[in-house]
N, C-alpha and C. Protein backbone atom coordinates (compact mmCIF):
# COMPACT_ATOMS: atom_id res chain seq x y z
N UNK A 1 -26.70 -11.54 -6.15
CA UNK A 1 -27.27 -11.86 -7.44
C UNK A 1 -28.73 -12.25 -7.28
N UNK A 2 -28.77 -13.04 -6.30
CA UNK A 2 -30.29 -13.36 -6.29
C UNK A 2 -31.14 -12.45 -5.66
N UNK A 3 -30.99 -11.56 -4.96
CA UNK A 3 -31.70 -10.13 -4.93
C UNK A 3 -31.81 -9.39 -5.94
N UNK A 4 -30.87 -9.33 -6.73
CA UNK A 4 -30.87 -8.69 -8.17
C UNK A 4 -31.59 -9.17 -9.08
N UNK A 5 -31.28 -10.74 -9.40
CA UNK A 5 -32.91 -11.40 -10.21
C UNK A 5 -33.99 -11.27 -9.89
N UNK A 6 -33.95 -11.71 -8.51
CA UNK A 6 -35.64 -11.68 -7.62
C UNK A 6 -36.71 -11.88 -8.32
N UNK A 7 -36.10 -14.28 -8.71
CA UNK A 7 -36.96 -14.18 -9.50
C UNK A 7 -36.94 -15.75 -9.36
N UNK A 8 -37.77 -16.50 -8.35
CA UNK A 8 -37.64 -17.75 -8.09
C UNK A 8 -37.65 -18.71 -8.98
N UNK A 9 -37.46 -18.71 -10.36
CA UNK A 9 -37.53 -19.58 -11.43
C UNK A 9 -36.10 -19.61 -11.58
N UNK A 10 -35.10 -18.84 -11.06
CA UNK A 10 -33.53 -18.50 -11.47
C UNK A 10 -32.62 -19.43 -10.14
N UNK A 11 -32.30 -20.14 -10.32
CA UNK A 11 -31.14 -20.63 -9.39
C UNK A 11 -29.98 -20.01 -9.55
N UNK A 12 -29.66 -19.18 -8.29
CA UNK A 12 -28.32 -19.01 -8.47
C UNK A 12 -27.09 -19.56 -7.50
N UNK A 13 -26.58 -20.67 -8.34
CA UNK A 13 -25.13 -21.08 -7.03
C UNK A 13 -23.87 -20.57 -7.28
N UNK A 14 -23.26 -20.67 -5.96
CA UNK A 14 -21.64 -20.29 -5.97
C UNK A 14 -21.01 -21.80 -6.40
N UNK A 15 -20.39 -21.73 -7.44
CA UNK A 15 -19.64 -22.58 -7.64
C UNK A 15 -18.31 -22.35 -6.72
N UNK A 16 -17.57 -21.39 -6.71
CA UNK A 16 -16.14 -21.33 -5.79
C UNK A 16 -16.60 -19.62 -5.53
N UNK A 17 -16.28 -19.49 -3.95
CA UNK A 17 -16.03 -18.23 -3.56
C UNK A 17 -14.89 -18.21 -2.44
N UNK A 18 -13.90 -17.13 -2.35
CA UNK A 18 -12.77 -16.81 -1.37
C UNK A 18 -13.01 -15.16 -1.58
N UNK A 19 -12.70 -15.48 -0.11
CA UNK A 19 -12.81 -13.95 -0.08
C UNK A 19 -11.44 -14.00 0.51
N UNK A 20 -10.66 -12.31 0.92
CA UNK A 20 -8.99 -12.29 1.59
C UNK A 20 -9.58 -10.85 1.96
N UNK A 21 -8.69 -10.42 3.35
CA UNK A 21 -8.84 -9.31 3.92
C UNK A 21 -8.01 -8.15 2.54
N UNK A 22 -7.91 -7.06 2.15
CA UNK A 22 -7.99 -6.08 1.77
C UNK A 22 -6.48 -5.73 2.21
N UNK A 23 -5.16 -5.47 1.55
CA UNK A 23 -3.59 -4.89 2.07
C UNK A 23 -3.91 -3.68 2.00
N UNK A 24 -3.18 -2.80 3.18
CA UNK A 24 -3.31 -1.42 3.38
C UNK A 24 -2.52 -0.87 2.71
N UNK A 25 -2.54 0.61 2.05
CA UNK A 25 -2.09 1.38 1.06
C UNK A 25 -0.88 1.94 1.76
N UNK A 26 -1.19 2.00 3.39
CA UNK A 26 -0.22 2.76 3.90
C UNK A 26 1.11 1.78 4.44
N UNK A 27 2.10 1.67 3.37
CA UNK A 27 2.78 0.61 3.79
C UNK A 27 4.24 0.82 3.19
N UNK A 28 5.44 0.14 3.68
CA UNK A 28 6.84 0.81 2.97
C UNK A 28 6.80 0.90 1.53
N UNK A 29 6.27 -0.87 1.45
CA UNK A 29 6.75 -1.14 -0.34
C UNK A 29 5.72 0.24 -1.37
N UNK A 30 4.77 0.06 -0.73
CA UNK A 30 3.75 0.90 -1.62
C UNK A 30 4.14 2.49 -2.17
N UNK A 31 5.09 3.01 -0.72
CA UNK A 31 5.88 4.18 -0.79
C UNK A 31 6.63 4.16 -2.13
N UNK A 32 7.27 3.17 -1.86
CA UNK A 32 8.58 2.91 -2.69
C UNK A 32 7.94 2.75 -4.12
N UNK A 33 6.87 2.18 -4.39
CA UNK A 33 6.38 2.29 -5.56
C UNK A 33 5.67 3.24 -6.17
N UNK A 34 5.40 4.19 -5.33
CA UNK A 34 4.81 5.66 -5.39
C UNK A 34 6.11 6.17 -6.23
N UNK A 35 7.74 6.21 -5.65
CA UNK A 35 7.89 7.22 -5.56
C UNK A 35 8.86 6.63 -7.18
N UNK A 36 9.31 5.52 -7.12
CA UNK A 36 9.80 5.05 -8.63
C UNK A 36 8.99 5.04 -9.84
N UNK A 37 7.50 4.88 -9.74
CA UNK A 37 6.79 5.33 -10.64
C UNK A 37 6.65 6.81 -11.44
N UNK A 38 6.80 7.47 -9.99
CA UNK A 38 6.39 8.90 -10.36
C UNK A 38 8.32 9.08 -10.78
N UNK A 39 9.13 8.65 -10.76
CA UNK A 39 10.52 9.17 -11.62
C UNK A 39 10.38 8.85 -13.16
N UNK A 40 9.75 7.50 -13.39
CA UNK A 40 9.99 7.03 -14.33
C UNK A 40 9.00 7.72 -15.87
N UNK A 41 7.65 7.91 -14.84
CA UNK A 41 6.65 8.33 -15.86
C UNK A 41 6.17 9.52 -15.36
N UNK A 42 6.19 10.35 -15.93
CA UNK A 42 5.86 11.81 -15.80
C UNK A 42 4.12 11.81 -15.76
N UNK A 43 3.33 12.37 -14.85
CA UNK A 43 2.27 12.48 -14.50
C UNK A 43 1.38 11.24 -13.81
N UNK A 44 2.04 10.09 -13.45
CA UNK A 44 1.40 8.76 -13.23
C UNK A 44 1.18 8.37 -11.69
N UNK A 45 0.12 7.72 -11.67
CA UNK A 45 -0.66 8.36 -10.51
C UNK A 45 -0.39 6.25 -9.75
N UNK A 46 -0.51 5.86 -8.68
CA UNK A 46 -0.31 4.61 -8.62
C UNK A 46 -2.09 5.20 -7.21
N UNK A 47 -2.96 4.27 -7.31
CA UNK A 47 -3.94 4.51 -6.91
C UNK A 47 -4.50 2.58 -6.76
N UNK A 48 -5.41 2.88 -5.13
CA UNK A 48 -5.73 1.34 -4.91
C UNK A 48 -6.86 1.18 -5.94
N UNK A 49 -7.01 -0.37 -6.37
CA UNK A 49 -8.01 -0.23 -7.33
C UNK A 49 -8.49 -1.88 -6.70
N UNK A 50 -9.51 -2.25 -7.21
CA UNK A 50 -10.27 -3.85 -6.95
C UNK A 50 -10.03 -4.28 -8.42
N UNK A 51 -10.35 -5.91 -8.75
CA UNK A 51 -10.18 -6.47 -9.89
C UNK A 51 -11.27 -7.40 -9.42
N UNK A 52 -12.19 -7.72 -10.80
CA UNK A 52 -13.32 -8.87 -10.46
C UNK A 52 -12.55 -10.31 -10.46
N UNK A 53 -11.51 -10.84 -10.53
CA UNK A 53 -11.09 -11.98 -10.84
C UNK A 53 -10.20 -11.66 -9.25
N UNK A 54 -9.70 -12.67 -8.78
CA UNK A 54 -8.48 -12.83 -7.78
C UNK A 54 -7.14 -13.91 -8.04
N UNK A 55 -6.51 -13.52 -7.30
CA UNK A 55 -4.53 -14.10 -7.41
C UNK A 55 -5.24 -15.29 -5.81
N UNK A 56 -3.83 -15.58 -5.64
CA UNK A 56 -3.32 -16.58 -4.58
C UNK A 56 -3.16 -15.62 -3.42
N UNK A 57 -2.79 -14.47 -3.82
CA UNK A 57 -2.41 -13.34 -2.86
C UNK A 57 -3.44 -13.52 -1.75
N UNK A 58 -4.45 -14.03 -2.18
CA UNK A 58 -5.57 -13.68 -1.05
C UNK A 58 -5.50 -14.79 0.24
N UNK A 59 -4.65 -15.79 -0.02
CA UNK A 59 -4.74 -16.35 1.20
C UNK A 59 -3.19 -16.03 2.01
N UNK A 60 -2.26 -15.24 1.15
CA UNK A 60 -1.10 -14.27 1.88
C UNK A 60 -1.76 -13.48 2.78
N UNK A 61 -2.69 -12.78 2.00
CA UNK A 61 -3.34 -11.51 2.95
C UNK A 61 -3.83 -12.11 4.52
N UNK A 62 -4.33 -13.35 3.96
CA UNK A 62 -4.86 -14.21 5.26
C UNK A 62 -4.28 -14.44 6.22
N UNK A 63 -2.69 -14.61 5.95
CA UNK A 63 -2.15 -14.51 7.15
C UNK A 63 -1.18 -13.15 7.17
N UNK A 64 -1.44 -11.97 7.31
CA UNK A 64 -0.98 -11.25 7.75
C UNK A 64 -0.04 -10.70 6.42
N UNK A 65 0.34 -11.04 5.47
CA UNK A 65 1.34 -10.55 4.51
C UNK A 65 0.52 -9.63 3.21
N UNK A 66 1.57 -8.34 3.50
CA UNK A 66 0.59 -7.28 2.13
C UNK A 66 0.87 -8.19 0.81
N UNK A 67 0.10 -8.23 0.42
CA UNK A 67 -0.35 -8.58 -0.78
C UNK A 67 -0.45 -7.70 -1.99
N UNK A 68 0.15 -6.88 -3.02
CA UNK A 68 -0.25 -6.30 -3.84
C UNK A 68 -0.42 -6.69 -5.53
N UNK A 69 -1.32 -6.86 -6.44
CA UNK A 69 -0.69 -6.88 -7.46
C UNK A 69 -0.48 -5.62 -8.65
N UNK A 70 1.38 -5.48 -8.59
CA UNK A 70 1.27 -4.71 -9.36
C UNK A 70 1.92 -4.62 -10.68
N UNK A 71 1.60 -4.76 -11.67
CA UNK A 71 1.59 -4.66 -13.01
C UNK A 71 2.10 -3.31 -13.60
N UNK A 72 3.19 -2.79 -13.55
CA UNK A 72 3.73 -1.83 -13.86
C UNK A 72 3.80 -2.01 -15.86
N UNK A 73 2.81 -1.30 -16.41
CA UNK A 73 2.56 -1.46 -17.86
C UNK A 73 2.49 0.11 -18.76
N UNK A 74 2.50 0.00 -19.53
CA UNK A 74 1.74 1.24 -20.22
C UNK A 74 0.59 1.09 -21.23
N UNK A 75 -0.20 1.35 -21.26
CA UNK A 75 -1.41 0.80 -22.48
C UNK A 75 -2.12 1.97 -22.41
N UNK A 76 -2.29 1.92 -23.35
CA UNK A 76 -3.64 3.02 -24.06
C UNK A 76 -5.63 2.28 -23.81
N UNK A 77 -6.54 2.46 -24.00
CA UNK A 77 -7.47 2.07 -23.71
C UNK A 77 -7.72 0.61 -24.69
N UNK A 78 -7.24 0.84 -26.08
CA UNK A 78 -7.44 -0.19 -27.05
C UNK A 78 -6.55 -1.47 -26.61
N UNK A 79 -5.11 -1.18 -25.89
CA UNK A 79 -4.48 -2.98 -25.25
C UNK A 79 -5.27 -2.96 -24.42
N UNK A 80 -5.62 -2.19 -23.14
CA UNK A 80 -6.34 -2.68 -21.64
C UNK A 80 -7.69 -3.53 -22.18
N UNK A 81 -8.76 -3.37 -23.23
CA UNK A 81 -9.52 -4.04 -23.78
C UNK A 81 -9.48 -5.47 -24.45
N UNK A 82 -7.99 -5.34 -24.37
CA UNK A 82 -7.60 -6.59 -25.11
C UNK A 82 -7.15 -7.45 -23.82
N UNK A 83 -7.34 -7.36 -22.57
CA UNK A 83 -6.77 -7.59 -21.78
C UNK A 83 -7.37 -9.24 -21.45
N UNK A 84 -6.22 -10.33 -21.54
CA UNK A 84 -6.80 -11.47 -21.37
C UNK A 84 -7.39 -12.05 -22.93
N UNK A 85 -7.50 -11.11 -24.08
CA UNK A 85 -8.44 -11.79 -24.86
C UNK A 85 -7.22 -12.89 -26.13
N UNK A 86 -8.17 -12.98 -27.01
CA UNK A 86 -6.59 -13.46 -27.59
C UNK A 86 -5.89 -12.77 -28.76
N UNK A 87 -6.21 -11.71 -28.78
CA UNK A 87 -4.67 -11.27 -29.31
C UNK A 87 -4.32 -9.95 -27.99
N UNK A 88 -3.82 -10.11 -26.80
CA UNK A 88 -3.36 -9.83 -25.85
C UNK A 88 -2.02 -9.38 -26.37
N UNK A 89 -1.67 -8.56 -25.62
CA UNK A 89 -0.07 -7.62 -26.24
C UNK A 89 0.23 -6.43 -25.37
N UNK A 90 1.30 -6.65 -25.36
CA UNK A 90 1.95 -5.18 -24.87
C UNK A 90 3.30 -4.39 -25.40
N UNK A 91 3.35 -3.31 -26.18
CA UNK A 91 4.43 -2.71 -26.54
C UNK A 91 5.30 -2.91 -25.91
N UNK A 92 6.28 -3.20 -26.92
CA UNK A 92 8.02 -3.81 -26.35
C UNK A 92 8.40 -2.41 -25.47
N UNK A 93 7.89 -0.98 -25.74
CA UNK A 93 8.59 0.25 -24.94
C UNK A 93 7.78 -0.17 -23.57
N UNK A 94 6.52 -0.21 -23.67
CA UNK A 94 5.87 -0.18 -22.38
C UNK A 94 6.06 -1.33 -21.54
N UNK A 95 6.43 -2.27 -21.83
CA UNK A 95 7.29 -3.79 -21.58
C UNK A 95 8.52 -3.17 -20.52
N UNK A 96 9.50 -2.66 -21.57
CA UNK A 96 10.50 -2.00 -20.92
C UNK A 96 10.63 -1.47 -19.83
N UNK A 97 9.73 -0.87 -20.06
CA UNK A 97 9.63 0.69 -19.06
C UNK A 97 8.96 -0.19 -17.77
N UNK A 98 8.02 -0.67 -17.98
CA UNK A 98 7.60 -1.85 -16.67
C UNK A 98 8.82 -2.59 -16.17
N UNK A 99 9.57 -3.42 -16.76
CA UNK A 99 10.53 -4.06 -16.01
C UNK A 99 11.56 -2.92 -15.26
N UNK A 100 11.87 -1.80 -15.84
CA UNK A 100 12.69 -0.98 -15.47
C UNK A 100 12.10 -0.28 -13.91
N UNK A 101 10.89 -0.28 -13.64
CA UNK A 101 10.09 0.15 -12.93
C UNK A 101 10.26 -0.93 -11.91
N UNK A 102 10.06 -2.13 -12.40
CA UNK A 102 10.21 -2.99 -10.82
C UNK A 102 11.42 -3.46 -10.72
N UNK A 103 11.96 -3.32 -11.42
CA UNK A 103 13.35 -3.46 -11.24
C UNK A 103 13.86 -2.36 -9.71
N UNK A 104 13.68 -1.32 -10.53
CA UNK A 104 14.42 -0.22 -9.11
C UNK A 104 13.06 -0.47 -7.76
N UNK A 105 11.87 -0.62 -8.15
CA UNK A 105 11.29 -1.33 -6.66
C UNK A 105 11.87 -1.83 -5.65
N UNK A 106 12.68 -3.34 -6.55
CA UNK A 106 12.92 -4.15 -6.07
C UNK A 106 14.25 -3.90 -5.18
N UNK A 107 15.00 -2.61 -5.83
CA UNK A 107 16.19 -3.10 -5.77
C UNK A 107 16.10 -1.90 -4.44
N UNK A 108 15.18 -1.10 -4.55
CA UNK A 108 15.15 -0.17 -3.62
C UNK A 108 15.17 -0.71 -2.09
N UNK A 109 13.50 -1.48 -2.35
CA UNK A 109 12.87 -1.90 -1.04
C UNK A 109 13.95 -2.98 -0.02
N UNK A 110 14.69 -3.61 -1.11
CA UNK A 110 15.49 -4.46 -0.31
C UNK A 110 16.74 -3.60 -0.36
N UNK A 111 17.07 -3.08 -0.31
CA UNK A 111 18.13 -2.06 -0.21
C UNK A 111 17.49 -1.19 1.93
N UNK A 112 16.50 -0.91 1.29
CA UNK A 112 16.13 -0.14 2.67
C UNK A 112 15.74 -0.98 3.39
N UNK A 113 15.34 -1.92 3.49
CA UNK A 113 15.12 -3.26 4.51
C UNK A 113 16.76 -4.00 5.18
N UNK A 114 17.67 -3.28 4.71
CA UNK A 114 18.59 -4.34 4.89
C UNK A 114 19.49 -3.12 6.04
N UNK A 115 18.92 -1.86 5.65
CA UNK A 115 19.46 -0.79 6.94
C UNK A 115 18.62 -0.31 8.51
């Protein structure tokens, strides 16, 4: 930021910064969520993405545990905008269809962990 102002009248402090190492894409659970996504929703792509805000996850990552957050939703561009604000919402179908989604995740990954 302060390379970006570059402008000694501007103070800029970190009030709180954490940083966490980065979970690799190439991993069981991630499979498993590849492949229940793509049953459930026809054309849907599950792809790594960054978020400007952070979880707790990041001091999991710290010691060694993947970390993902994933939010299995459906929204159109007009909820994702609403995201956080206050009238925040998500269709009771796309609600659904998310729990139904981590549901078989869940039920998968520990299913194949246990053979």
């Amino acid at each position: 930021m302060r390379d970006v102002i570059d402008d000694e009248k501007v103070d800029v402090e970190v009030v709180f910064g954490s940083m966490g190492p980065s979970s690799s894409f190439e991993t069981e659970i991630v499979s498993v969520i590849e492949d229940v996504v793509r049953e459930q929703v026809e054309g849907a792509l599950v792809i790594p993405s960054t978020c400007v805000g952070f979880t707790d996850s990041r001091v999991l990552r710290r010691h060694g545990v993947h970390s993902y957050g994933f939010v299995p939703t459906l929204m159109d561009a007009s909820l994702a905008a609403g995201v956080h604000g206050h009238n925040e919402r998500t269709p009771i179908e796309g609600l659904n269809t998310g729990i139904q989604i981590l549901f078989e995740v869940v039920r998968r990954f520990t299913n194949a962990q246990r053979l």
